[in-house]
PDB file of N, CA and C in Angstrom:
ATOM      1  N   UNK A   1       7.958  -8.493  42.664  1.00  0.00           N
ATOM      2  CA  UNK A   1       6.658  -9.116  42.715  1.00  0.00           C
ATOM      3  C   UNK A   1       5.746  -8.380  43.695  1.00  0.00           C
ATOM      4  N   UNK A   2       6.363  -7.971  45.197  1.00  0.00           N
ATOM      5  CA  UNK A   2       5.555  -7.401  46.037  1.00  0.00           C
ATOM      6  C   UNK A   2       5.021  -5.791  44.799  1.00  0.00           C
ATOM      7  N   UNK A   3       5.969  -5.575  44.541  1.00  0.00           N
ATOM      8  CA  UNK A   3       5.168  -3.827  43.646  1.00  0.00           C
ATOM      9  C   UNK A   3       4.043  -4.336  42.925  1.00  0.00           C
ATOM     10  N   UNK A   4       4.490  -5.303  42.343  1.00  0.00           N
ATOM     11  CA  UNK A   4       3.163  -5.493  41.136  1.00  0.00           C
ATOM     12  C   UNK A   4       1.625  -5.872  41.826  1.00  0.00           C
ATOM     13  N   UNK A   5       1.970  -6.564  42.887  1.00  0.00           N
ATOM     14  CA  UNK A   5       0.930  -7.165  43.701  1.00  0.00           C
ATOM     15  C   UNK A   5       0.584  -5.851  43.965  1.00  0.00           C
ATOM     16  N   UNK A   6       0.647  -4.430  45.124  1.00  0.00           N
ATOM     17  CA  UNK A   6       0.632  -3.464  45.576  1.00  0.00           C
ATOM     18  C   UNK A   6      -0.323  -2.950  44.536  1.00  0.00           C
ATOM     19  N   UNK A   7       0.438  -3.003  43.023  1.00  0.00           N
ATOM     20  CA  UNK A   7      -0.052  -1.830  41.957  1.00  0.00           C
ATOM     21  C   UNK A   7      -1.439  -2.249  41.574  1.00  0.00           C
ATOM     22  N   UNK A   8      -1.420  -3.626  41.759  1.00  0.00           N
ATOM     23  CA  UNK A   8      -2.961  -4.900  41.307  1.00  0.00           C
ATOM     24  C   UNK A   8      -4.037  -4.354  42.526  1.00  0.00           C
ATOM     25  N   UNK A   9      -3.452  -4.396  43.671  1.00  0.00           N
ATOM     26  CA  UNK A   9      -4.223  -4.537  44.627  1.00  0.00           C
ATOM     27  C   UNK A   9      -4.925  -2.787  44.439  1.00  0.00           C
ATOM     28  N   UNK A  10      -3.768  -1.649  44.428  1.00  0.00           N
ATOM     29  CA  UNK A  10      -4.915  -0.743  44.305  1.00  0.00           C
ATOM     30  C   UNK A  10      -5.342  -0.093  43.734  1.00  0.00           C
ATOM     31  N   UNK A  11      -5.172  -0.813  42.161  1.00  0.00           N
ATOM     32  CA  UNK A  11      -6.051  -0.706  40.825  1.00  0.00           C
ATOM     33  C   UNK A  11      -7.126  -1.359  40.943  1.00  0.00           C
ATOM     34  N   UNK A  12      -7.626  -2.672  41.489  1.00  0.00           N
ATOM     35  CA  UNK A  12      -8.828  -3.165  41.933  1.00  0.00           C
ATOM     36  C   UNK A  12      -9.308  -2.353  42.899  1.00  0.00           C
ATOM     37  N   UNK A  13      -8.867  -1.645  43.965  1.00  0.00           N
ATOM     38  CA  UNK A  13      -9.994  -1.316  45.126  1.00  0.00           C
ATOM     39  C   UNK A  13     -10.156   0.182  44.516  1.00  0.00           C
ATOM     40  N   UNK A  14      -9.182   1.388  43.725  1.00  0.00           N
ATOM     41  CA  UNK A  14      -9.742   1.836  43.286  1.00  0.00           C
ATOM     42  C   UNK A  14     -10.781   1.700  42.566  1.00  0.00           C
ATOM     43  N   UNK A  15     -10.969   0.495  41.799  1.00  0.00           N
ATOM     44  CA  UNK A  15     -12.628   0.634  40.746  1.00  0.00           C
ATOM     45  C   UNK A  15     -13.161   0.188  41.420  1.00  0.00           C
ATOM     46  N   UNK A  16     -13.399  -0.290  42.576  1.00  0.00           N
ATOM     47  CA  UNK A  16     -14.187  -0.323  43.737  1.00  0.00           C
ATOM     48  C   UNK A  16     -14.803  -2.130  43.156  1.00  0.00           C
ATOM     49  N   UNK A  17     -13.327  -2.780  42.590  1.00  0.00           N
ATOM     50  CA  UNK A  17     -13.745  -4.149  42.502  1.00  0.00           C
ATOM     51  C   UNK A  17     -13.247  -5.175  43.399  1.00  0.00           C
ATOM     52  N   UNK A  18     -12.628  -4.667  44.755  1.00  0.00           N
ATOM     53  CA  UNK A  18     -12.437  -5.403  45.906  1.00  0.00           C
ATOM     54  C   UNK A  18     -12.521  -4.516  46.970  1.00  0.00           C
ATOM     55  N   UNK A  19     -12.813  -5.403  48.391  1.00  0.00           N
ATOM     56  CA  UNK A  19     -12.861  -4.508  49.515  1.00  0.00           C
ATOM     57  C   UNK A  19     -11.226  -4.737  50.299  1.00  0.00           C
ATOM     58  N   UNK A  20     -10.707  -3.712  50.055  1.00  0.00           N
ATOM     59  CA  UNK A  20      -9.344  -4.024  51.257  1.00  0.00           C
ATOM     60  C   UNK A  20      -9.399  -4.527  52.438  1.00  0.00           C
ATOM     61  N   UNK A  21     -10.210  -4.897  52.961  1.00  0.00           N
ATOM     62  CA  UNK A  21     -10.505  -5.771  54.170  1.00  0.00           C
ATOM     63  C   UNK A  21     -10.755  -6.854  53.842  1.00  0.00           C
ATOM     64  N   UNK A  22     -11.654  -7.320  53.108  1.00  0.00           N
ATOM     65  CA  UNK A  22     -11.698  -8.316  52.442  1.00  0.00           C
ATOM     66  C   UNK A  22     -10.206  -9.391  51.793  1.00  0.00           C
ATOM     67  N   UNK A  23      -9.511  -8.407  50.999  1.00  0.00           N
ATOM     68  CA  UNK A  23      -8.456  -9.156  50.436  1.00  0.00           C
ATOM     69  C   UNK A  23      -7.481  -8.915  51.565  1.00  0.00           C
ATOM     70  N   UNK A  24      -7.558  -8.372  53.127  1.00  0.00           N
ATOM     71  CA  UNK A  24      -6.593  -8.810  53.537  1.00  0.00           C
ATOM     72  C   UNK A  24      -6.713 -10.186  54.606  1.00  0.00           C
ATOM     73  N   UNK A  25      -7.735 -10.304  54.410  1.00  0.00           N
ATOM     74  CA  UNK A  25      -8.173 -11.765  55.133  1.00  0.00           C
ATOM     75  C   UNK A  25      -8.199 -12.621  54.582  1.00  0.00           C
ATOM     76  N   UNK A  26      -8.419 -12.192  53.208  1.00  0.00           N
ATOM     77  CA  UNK A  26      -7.950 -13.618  51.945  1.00  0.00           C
ATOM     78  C   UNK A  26      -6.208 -13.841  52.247  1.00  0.00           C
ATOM     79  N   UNK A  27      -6.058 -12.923  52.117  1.00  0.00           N
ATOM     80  CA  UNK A  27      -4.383 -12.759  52.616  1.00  0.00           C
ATOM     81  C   UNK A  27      -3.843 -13.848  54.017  1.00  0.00           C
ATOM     82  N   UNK A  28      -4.201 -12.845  54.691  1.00  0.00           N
ATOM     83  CA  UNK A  28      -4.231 -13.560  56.227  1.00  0.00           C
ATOM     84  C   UNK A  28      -4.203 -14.873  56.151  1.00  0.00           C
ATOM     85  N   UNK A  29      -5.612 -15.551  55.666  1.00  0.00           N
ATOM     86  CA  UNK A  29      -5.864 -17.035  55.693  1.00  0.00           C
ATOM     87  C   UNK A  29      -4.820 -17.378  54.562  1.00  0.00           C
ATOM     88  N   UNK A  30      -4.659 -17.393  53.922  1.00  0.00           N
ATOM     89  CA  UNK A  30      -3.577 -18.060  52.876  1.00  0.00           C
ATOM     90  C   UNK A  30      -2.258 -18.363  53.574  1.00  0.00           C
ATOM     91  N   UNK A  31      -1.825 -16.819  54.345  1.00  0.00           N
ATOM     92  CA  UNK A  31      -0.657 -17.149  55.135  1.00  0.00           C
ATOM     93  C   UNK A  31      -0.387 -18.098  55.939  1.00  0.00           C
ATOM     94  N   UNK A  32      -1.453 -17.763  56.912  1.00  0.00           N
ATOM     95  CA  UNK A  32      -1.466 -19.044  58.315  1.00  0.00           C
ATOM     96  C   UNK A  32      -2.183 -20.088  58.173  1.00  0.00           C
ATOM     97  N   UNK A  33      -2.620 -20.294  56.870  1.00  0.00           N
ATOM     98  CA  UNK A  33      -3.684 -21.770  57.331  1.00  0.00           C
ATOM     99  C   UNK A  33      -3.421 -22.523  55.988  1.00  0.00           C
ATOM    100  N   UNK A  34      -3.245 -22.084  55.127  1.00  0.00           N
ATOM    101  CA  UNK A  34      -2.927 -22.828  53.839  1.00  0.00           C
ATOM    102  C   UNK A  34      -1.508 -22.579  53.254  1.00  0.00           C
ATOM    103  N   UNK A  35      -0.699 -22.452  53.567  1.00  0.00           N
ATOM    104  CA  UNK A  35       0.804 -21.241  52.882  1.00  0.00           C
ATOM    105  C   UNK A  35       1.685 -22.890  53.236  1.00  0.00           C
ATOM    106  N   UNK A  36       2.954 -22.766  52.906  1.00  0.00           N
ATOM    107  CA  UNK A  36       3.707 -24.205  52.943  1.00  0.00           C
ATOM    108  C   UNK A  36       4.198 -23.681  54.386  1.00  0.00           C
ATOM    109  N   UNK A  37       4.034 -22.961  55.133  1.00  0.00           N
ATOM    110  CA  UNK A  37       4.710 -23.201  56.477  1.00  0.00           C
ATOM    111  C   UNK A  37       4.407 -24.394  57.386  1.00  0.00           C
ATOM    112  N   UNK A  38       2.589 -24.778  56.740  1.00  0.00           N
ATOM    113  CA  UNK A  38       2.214 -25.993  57.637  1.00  0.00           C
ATOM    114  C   UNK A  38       3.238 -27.013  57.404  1.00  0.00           C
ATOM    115  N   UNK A  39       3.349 -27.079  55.828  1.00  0.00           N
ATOM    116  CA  UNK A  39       4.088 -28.324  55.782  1.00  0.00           C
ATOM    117  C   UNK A  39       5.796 -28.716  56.453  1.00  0.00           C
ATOM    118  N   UNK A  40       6.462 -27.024  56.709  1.00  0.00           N
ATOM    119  CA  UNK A  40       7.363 -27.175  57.212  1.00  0.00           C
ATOM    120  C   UNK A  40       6.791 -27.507  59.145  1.00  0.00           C
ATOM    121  N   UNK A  41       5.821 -26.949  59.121  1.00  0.00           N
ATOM    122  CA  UNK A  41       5.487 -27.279  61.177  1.00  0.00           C
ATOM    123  C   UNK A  41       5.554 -28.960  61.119  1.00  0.00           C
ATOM    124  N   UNK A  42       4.741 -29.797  60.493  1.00  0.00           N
ATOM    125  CA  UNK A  42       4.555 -30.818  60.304  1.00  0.00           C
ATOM    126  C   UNK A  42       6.016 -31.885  60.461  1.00  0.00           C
ATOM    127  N   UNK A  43       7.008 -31.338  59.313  1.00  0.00           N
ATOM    128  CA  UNK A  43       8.242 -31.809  58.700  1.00  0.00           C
ATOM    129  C   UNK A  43       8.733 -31.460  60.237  1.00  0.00           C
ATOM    130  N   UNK A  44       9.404 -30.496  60.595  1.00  0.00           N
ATOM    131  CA  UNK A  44       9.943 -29.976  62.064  1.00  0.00           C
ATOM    132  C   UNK A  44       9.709 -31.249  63.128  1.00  0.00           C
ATOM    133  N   UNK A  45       8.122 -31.131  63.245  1.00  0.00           N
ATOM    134  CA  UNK A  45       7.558 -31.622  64.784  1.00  0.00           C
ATOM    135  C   UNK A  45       8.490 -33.236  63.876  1.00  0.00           C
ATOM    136  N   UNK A  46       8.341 -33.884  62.949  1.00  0.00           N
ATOM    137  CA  UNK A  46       8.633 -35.212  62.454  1.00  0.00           C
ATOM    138  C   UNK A  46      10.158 -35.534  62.770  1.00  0.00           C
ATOM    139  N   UNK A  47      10.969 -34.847  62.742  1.00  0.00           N
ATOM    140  CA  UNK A  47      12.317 -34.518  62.915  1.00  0.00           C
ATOM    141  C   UNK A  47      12.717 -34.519  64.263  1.00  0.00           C
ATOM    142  N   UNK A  48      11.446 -34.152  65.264  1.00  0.00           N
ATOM    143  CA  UNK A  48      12.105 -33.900  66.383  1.00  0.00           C
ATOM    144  C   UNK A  48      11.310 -34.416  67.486  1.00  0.00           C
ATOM    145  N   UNK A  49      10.564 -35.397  66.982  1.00  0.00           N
ATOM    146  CA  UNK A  49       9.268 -36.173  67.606  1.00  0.00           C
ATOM    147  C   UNK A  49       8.913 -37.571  67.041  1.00  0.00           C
ATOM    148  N   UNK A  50      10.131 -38.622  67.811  1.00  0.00           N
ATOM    149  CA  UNK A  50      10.448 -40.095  67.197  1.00  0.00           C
ATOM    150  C   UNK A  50       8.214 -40.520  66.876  1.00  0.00           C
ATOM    151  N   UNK A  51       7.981 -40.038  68.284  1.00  0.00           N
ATOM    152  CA  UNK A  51       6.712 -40.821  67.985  1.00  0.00           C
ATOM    153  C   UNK A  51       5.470 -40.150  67.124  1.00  0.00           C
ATOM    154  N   UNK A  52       5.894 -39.064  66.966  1.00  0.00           N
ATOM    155  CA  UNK A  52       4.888 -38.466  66.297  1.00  0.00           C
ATOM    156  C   UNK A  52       4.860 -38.593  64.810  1.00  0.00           C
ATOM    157  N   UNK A  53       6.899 -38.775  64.488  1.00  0.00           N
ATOM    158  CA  UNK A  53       6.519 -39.058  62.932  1.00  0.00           C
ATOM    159  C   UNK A  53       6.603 -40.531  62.498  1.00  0.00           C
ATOM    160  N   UNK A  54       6.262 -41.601  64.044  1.00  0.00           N
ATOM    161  CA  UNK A  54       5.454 -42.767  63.610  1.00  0.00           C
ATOM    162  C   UNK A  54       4.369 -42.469  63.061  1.00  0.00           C
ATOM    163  N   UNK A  55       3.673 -41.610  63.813  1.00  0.00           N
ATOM    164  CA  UNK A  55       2.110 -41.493  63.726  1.00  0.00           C
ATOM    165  C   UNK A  55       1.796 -41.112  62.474  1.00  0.00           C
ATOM    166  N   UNK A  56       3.019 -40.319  62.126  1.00  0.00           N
ATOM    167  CA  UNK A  56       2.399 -39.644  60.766  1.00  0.00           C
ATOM    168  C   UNK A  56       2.813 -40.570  59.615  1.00  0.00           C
ATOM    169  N   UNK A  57       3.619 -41.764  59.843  1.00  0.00           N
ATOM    170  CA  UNK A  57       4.037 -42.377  58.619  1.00  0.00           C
ATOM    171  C   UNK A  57       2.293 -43.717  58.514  1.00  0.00           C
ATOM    172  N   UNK A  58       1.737 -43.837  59.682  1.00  0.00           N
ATOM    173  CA  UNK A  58       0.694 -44.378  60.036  1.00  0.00           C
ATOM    174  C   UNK A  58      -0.562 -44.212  59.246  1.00  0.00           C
ATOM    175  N   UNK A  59      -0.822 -42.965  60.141  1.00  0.00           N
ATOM    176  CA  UNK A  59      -1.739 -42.284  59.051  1.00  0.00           C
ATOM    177  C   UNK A  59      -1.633 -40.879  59.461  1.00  0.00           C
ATOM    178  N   UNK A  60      -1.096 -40.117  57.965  1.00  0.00           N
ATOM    179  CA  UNK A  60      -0.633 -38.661  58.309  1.00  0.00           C
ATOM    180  C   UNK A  60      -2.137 -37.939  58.322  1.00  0.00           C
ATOM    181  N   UNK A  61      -3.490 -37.994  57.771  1.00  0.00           N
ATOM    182  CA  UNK A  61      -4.536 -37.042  58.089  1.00  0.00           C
ATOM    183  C   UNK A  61      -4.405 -37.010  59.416  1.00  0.00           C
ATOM    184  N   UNK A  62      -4.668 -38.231  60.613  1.00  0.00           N
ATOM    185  CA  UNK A  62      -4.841 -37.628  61.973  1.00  0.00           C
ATOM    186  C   UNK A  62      -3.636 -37.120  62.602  1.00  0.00           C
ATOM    187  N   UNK A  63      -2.227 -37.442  62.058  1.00  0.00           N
ATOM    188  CA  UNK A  63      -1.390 -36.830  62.460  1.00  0.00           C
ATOM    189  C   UNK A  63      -1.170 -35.919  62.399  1.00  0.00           C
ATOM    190  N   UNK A  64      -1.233 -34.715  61.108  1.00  0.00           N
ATOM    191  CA  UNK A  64      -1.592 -33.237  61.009  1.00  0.00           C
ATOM    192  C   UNK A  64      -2.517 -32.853  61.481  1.00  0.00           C
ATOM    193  N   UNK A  65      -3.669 -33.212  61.983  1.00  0.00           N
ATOM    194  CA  UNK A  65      -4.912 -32.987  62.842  1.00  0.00           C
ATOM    195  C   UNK A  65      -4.187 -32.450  64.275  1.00  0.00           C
ATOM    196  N   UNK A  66      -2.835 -32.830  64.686  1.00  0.00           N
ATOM    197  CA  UNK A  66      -2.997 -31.903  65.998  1.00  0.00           C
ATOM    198  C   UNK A  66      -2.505 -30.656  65.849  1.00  0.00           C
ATOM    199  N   UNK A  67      -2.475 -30.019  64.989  1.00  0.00           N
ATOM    200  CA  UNK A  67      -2.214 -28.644  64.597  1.00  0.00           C
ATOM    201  C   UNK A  67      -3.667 -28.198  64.777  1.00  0.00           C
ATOM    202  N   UNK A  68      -4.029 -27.444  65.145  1.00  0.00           N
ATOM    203  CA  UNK A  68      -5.628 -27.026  65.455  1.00  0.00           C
ATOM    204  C   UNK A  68      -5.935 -25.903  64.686  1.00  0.00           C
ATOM    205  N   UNK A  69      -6.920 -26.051  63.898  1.00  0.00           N
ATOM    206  CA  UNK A  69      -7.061 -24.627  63.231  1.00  0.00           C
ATOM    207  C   UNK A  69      -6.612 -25.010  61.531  1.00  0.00           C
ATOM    208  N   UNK A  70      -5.662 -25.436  61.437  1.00  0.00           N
ATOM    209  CA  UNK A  70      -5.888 -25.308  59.724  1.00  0.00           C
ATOM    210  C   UNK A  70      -5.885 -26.513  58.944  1.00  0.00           C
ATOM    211  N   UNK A  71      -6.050 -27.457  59.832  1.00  0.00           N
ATOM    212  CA  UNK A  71      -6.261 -28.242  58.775  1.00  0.00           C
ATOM    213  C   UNK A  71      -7.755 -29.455  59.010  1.00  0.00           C
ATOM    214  N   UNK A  72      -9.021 -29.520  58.128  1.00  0.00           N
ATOM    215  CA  UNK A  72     -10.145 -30.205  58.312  1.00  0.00           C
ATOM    216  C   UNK A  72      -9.923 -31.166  57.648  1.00  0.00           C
ATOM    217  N   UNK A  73     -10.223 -32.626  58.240  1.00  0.00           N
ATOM    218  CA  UNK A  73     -10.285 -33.148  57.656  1.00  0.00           C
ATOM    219  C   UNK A  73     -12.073 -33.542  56.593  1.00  0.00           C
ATOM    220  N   UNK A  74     -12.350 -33.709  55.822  1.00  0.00           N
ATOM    221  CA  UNK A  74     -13.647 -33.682  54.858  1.00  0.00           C
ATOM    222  C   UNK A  74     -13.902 -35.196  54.459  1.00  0.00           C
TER     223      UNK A  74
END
């Protein structure tokens, strides 16, 4: 999968239909702010934090809220 991605990625920036800086910050953000690792930080801290995964059985928006940075609530 990583080759094919590689071969995609620089068949687009050759025709000059993405900027490689660009898609690596699309990248970036996908990793750290939207990717399922949040949901494992979340699951973790719940496991190992009697009161925190009260909080989150409470109400989980403000309880994932103390992760700073990726998650807004709207």
């Amino acid at each position: 999968m990583a080759l094919r991605t590689e071969a995609l990625e620089q068949l687009l920036t050759e025709r000059g239909l993405i900027d490689p800086q660009v898609m690596n910050g699309i990248i970036t953000q996908y990793e750290t702010n939207v990717g399922p690792l949040n949901g494992a930080k979340v699951v973790a801290k719940a496991w190992t934090d009697p009161d925190y995964r009260l909080r989150l059985l409470q109400d989980s928006t403000a309880a994932i809220n103390v992760f700073p940075g990726w998650l807004h609530t709207y």
